[in-house]
N, C-alpha and C. Protein backbone atom coordinates (compact mmCIF):
# COMPACT_ATOMS: atom_id res chain seq x y z
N UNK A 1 11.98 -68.29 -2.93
CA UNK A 1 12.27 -69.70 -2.89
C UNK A 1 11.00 -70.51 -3.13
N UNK A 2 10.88 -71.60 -4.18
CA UNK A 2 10.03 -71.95 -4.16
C UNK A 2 10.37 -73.09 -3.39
N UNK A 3 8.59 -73.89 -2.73
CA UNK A 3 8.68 -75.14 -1.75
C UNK A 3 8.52 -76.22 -2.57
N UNK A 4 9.53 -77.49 -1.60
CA UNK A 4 9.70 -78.78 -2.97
C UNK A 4 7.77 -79.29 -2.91
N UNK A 5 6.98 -78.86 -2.30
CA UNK A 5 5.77 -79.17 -2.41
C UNK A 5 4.61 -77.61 -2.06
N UNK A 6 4.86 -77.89 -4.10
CA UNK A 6 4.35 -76.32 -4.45
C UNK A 6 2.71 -76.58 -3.80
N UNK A 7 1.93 -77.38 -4.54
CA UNK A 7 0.99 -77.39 -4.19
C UNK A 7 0.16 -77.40 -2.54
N UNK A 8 0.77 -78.36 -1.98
CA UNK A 8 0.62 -78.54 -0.34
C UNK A 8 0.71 -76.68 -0.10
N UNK A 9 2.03 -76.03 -0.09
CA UNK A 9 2.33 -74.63 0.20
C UNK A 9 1.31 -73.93 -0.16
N UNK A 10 0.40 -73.94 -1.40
CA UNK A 10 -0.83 -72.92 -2.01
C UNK A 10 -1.54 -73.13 -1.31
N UNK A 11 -1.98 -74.82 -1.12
CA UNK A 11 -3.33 -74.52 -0.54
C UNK A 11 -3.31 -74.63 0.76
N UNK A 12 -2.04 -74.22 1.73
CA UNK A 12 -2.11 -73.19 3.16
C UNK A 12 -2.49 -71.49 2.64
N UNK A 13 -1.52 -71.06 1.59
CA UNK A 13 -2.06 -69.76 1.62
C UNK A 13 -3.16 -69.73 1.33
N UNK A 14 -3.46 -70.31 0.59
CA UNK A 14 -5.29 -69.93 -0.01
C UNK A 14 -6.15 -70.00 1.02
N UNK A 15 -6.05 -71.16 1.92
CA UNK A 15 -6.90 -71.03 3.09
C UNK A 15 -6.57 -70.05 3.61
N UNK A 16 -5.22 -69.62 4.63
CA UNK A 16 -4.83 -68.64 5.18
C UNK A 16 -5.65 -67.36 4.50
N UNK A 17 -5.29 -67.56 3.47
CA UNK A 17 -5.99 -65.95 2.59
C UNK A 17 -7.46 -65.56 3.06
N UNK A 18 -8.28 -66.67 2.45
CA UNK A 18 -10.05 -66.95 3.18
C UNK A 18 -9.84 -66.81 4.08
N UNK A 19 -9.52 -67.21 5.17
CA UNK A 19 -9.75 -67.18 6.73
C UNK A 19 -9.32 -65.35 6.73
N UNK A 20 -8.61 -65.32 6.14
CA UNK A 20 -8.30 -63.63 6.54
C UNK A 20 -9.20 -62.31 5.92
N UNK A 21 -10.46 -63.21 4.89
CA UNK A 21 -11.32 -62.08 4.52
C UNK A 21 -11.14 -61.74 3.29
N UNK A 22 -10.27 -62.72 2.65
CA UNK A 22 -9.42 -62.11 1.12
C UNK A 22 -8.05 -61.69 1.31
N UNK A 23 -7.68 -61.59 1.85
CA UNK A 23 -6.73 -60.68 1.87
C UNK A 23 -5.40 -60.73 2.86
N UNK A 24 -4.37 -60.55 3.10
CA UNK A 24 -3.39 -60.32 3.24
C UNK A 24 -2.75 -58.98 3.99
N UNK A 25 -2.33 -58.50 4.84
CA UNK A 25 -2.04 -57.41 5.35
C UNK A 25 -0.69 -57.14 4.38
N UNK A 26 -0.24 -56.29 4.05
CA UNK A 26 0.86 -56.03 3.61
C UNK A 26 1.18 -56.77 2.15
N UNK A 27 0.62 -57.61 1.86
CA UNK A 27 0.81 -58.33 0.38
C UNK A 27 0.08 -58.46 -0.73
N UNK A 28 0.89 -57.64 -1.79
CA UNK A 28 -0.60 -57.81 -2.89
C UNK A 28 -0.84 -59.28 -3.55
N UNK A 29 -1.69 -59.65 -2.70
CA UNK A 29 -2.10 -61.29 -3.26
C UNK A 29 -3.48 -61.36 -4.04
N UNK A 30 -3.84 -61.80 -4.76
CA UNK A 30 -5.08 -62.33 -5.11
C UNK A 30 -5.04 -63.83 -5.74
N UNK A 31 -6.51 -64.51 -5.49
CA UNK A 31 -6.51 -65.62 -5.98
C UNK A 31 -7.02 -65.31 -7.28
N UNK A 32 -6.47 -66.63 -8.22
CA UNK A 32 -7.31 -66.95 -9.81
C UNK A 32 -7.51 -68.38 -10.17
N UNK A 33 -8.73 -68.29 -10.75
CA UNK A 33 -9.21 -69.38 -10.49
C UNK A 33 -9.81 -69.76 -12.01
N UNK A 34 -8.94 -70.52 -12.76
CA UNK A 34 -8.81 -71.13 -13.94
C UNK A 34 -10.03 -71.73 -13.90
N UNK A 35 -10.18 -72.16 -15.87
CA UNK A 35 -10.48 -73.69 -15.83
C UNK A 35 -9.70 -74.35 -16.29
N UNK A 36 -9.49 -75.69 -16.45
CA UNK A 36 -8.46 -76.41 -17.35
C UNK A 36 -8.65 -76.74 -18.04
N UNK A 37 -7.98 -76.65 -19.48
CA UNK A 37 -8.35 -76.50 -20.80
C UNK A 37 -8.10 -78.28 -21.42
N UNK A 38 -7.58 -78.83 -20.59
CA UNK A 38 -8.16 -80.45 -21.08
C UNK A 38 -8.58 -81.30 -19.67
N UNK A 39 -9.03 -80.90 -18.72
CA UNK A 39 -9.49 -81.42 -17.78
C UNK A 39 -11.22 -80.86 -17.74
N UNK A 40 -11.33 -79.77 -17.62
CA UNK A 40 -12.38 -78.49 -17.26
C UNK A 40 -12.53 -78.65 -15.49
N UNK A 41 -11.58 -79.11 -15.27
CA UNK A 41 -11.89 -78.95 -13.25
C UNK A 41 -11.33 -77.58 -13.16
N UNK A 42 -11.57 -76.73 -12.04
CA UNK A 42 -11.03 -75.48 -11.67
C UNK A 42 -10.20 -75.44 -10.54
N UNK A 43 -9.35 -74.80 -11.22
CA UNK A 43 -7.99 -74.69 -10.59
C UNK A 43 -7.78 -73.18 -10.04
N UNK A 44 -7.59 -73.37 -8.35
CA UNK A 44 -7.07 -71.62 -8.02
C UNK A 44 -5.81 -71.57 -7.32
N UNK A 45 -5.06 -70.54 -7.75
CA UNK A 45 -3.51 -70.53 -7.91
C UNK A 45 -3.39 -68.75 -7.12
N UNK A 46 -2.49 -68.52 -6.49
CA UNK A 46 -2.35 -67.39 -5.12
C UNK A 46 -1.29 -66.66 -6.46
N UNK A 47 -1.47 -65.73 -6.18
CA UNK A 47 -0.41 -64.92 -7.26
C UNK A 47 -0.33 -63.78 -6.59
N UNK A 48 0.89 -62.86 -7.24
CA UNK A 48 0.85 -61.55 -6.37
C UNK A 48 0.29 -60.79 -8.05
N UNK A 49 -0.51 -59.59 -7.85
CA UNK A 49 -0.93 -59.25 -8.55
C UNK A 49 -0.63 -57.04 -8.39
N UNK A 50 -0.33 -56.52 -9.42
CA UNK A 50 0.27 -55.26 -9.49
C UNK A 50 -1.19 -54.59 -10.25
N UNK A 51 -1.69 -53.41 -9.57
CA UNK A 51 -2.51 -52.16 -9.84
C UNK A 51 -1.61 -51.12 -10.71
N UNK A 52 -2.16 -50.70 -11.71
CA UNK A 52 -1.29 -49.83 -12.22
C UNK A 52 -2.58 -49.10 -13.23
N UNK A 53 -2.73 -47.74 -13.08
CA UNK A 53 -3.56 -46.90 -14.37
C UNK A 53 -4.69 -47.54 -13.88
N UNK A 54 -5.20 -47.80 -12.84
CA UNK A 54 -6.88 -48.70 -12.38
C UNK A 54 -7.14 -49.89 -12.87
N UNK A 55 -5.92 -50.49 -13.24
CA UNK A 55 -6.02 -52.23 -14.08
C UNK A 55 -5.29 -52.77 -13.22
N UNK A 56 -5.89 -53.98 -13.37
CA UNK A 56 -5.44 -55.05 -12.13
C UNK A 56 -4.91 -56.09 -12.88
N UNK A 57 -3.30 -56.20 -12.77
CA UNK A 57 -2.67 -56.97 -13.45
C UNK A 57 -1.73 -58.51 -13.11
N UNK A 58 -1.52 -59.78 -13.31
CA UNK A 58 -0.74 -59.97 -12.74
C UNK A 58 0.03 -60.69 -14.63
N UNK A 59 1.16 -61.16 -13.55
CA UNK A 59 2.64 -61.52 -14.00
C UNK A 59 2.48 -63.60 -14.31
N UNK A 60 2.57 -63.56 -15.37
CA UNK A 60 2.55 -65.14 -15.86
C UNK A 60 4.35 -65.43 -15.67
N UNK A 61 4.95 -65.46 -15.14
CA UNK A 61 6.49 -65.21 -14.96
C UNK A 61 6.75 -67.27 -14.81
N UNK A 62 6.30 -67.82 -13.59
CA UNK A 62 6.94 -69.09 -13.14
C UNK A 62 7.96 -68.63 -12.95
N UNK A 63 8.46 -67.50 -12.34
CA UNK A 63 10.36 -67.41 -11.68
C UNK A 63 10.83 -67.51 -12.93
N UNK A 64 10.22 -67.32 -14.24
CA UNK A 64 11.38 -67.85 -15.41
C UNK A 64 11.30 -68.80 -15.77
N UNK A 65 10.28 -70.15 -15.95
CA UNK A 65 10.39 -70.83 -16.14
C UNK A 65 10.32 -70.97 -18.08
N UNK A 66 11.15 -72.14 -18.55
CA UNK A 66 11.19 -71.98 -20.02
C UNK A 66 9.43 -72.03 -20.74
N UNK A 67 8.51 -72.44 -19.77
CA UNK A 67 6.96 -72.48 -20.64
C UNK A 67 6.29 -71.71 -19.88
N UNK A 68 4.66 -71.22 -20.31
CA UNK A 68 4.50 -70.40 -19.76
C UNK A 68 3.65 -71.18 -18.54
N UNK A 69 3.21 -70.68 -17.50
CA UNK A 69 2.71 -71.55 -16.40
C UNK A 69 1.19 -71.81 -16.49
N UNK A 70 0.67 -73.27 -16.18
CA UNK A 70 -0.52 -73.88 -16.14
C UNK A 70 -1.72 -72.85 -16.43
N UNK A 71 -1.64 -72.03 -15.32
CA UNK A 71 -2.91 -71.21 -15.48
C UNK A 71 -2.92 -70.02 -16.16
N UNK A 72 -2.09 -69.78 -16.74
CA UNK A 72 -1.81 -68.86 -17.93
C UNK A 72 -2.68 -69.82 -19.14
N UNK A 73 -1.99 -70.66 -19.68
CA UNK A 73 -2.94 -71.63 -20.45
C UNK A 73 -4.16 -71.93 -20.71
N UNK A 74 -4.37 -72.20 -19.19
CA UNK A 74 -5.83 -72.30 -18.81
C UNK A 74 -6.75 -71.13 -19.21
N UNK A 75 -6.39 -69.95 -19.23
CA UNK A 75 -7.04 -68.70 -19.16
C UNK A 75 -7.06 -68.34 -20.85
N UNK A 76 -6.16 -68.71 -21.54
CA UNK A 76 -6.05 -68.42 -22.84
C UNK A 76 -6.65 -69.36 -23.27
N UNK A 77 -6.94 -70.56 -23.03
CA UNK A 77 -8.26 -71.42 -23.84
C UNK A 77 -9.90 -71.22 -23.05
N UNK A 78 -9.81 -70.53 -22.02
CA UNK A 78 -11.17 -69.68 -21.35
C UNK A 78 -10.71 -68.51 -20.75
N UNK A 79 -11.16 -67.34 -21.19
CA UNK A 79 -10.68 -66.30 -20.30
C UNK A 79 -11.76 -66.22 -19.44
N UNK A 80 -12.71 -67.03 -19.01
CA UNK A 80 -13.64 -66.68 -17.83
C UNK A 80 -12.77 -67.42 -16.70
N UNK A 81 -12.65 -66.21 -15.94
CA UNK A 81 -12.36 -66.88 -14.09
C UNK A 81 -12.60 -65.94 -13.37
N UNK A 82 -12.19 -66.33 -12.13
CA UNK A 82 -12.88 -65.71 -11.00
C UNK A 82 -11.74 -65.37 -10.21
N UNK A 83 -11.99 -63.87 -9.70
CA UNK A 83 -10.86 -63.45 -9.12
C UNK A 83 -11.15 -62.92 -7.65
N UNK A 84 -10.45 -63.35 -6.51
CA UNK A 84 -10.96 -62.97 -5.17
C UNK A 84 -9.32 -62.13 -4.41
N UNK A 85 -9.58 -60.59 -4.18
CA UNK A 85 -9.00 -60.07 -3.89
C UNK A 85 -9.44 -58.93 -3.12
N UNK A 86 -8.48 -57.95 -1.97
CA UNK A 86 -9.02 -57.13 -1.40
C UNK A 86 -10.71 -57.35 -0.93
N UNK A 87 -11.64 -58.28 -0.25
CA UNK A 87 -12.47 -58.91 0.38
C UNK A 87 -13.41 -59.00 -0.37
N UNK A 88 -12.90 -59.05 -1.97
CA UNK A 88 -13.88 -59.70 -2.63
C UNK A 88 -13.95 -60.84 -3.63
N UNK A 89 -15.28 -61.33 -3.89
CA UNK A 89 -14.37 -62.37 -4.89
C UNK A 89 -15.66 -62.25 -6.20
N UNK A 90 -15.21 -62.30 -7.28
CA UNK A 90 -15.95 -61.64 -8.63
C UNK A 90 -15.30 -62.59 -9.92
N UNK A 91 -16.66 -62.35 -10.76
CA UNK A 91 -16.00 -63.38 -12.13
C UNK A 91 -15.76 -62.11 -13.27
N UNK A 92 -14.56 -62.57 -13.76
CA UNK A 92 -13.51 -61.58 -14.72
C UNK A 92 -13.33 -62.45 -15.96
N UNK A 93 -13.26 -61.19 -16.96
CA UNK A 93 -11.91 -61.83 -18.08
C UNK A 93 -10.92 -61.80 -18.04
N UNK A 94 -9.89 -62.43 -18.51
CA UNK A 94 -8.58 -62.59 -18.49
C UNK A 94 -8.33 -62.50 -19.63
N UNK A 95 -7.21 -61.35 -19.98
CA UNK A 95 -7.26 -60.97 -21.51
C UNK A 95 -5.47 -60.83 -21.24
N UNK A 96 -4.62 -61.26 -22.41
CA UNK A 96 -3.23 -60.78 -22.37
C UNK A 96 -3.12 -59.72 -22.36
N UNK A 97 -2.63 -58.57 -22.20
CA UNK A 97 -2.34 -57.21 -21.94
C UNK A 97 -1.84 -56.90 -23.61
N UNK A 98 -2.65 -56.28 -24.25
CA UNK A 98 -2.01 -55.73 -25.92
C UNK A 98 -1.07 -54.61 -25.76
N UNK A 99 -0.80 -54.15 -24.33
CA UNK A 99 0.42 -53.00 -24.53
C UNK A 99 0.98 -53.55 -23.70
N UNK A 100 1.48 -54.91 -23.80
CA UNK A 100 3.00 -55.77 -22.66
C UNK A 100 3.61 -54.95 -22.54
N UNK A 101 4.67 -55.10 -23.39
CA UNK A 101 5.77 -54.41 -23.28
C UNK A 101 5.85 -52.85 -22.26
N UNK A 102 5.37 -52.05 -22.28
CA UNK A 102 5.07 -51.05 -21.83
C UNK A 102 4.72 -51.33 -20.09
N UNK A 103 3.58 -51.94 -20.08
CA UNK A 103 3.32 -52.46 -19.16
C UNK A 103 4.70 -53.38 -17.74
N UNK A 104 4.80 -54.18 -19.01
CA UNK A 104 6.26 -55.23 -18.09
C UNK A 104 7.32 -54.05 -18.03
N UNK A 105 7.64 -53.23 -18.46
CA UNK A 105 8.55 -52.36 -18.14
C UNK A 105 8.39 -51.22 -16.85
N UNK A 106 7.26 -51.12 -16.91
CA UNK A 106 6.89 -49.97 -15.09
C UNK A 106 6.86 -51.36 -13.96
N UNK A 107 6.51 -52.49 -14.49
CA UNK A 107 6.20 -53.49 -13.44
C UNK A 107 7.70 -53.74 -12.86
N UNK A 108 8.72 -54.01 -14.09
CA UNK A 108 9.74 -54.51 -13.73
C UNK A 108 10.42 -53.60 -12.87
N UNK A 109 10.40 -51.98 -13.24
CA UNK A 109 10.84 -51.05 -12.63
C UNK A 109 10.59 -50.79 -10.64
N UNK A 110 9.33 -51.37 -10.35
CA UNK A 110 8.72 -51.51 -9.29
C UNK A 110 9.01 -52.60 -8.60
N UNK A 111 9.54 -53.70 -9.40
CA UNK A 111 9.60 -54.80 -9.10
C UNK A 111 10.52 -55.56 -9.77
N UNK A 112 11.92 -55.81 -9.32
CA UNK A 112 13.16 -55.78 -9.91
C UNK A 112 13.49 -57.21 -10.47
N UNK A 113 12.73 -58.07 -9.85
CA UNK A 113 12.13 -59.50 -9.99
C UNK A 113 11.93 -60.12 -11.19
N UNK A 114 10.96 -59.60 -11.82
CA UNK A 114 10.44 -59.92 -12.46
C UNK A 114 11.20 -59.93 -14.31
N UNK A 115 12.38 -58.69 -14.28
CA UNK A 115 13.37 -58.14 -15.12
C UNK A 115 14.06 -59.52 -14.61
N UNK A 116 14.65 -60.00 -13.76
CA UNK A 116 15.57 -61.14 -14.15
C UNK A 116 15.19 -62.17 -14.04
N UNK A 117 13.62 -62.35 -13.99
CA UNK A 117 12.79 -63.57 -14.67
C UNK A 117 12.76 -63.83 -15.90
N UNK A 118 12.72 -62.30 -16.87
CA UNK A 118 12.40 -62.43 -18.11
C UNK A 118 14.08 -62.19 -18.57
N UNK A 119 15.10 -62.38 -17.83
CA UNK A 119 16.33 -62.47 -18.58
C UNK A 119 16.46 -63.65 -18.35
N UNK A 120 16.20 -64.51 -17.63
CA UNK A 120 16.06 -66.18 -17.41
C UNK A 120 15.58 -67.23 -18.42
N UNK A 121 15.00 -66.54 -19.49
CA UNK A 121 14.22 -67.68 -20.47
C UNK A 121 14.22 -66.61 -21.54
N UNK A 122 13.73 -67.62 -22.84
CA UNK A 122 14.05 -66.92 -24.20
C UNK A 122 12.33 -66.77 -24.29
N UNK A 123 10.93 -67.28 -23.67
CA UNK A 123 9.72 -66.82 -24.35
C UNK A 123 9.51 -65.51 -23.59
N UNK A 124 8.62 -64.66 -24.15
CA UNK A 124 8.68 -63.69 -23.35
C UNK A 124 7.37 -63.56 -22.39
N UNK A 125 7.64 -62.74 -20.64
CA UNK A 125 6.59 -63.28 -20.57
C UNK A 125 5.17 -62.77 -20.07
N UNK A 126 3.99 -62.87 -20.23
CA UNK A 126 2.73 -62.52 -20.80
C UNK A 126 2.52 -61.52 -19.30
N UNK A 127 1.85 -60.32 -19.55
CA UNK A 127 1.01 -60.05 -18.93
C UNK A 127 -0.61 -59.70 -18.81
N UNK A 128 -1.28 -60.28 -17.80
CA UNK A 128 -2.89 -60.53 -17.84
C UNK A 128 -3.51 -59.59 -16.91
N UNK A 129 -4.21 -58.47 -17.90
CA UNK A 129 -5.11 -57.84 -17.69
C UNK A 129 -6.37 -58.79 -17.14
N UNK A 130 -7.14 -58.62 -15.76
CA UNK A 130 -7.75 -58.95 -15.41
C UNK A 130 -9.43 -58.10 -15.53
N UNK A 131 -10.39 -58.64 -15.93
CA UNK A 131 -11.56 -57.34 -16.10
C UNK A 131 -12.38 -57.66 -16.12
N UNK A 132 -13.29 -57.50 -14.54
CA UNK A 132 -14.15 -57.44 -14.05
C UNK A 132 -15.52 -57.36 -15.13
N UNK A 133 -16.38 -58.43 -14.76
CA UNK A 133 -17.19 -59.28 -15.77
C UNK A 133 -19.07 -58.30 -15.09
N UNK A 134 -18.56 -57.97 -13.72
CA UNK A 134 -19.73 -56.90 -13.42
C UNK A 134 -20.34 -55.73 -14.02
């Protein structure tokens, strides 16, 4: 369910998240932390993010929404951001995943969600390889 005040809701988890060390007991969360591609302020957005083959991936989904979401955008006109997960926080590229398909198919399998996100809308939708800039 999303809250009628998306933003107010993030930035409890995001604090919540910091105060907890990064991290989350039980939830694969990480933060990402855009820039904006006609603003340049930085924007960080709580996402759940899926490990798979030692790549750290997440899901540009919006529940389905018909465009793809803000910080997806953001990342494709800079793939530099910064990613803070499991008690750390590090600057990455953000690259679309060149074997999607493949990819969104073990995700969806794991995660049943995400298959009737992408039956929800006609674009299809992106997944972002995240990669550590260390």
């Amino acid at each position: 369910m999303i809250p009628d005040d998306l933003n107010a809701a993030n930035a409890k988890l995001i604090e919540e998240f910091r105060a907890a060390g990064r991290r989350l007991e039980g939830r694969p969360l990480l933060l990402l932390t855009t820039t904006g591609r006609r603003t340049g302020k930085r924007y960080t957005n709580p996402m759940m993010y899926v490990r798979l083959d030692g790549r750290l991936l997440v899901v540009a989904s919006a529940a389905g929404a018909e465009r793809d979401p803000d910080w997806y955008r953001n990342l494709v006109a800079d793939p530099a951001v910064t990613v803070e997960v499991d008690g750390a926080e590090y600057a990455a590229t953000a690259r679309p995943a060149p074997d999607r398909d493949p990819l969104f198919a073990r995700i969806a399998e794991q995660y049943p969600f995400f298959a009737e996100h992408q039956r929800g809308t006609i674009r299809t939708i992106p997944v972002v390889e995240l990669v550590s800039s260390a």
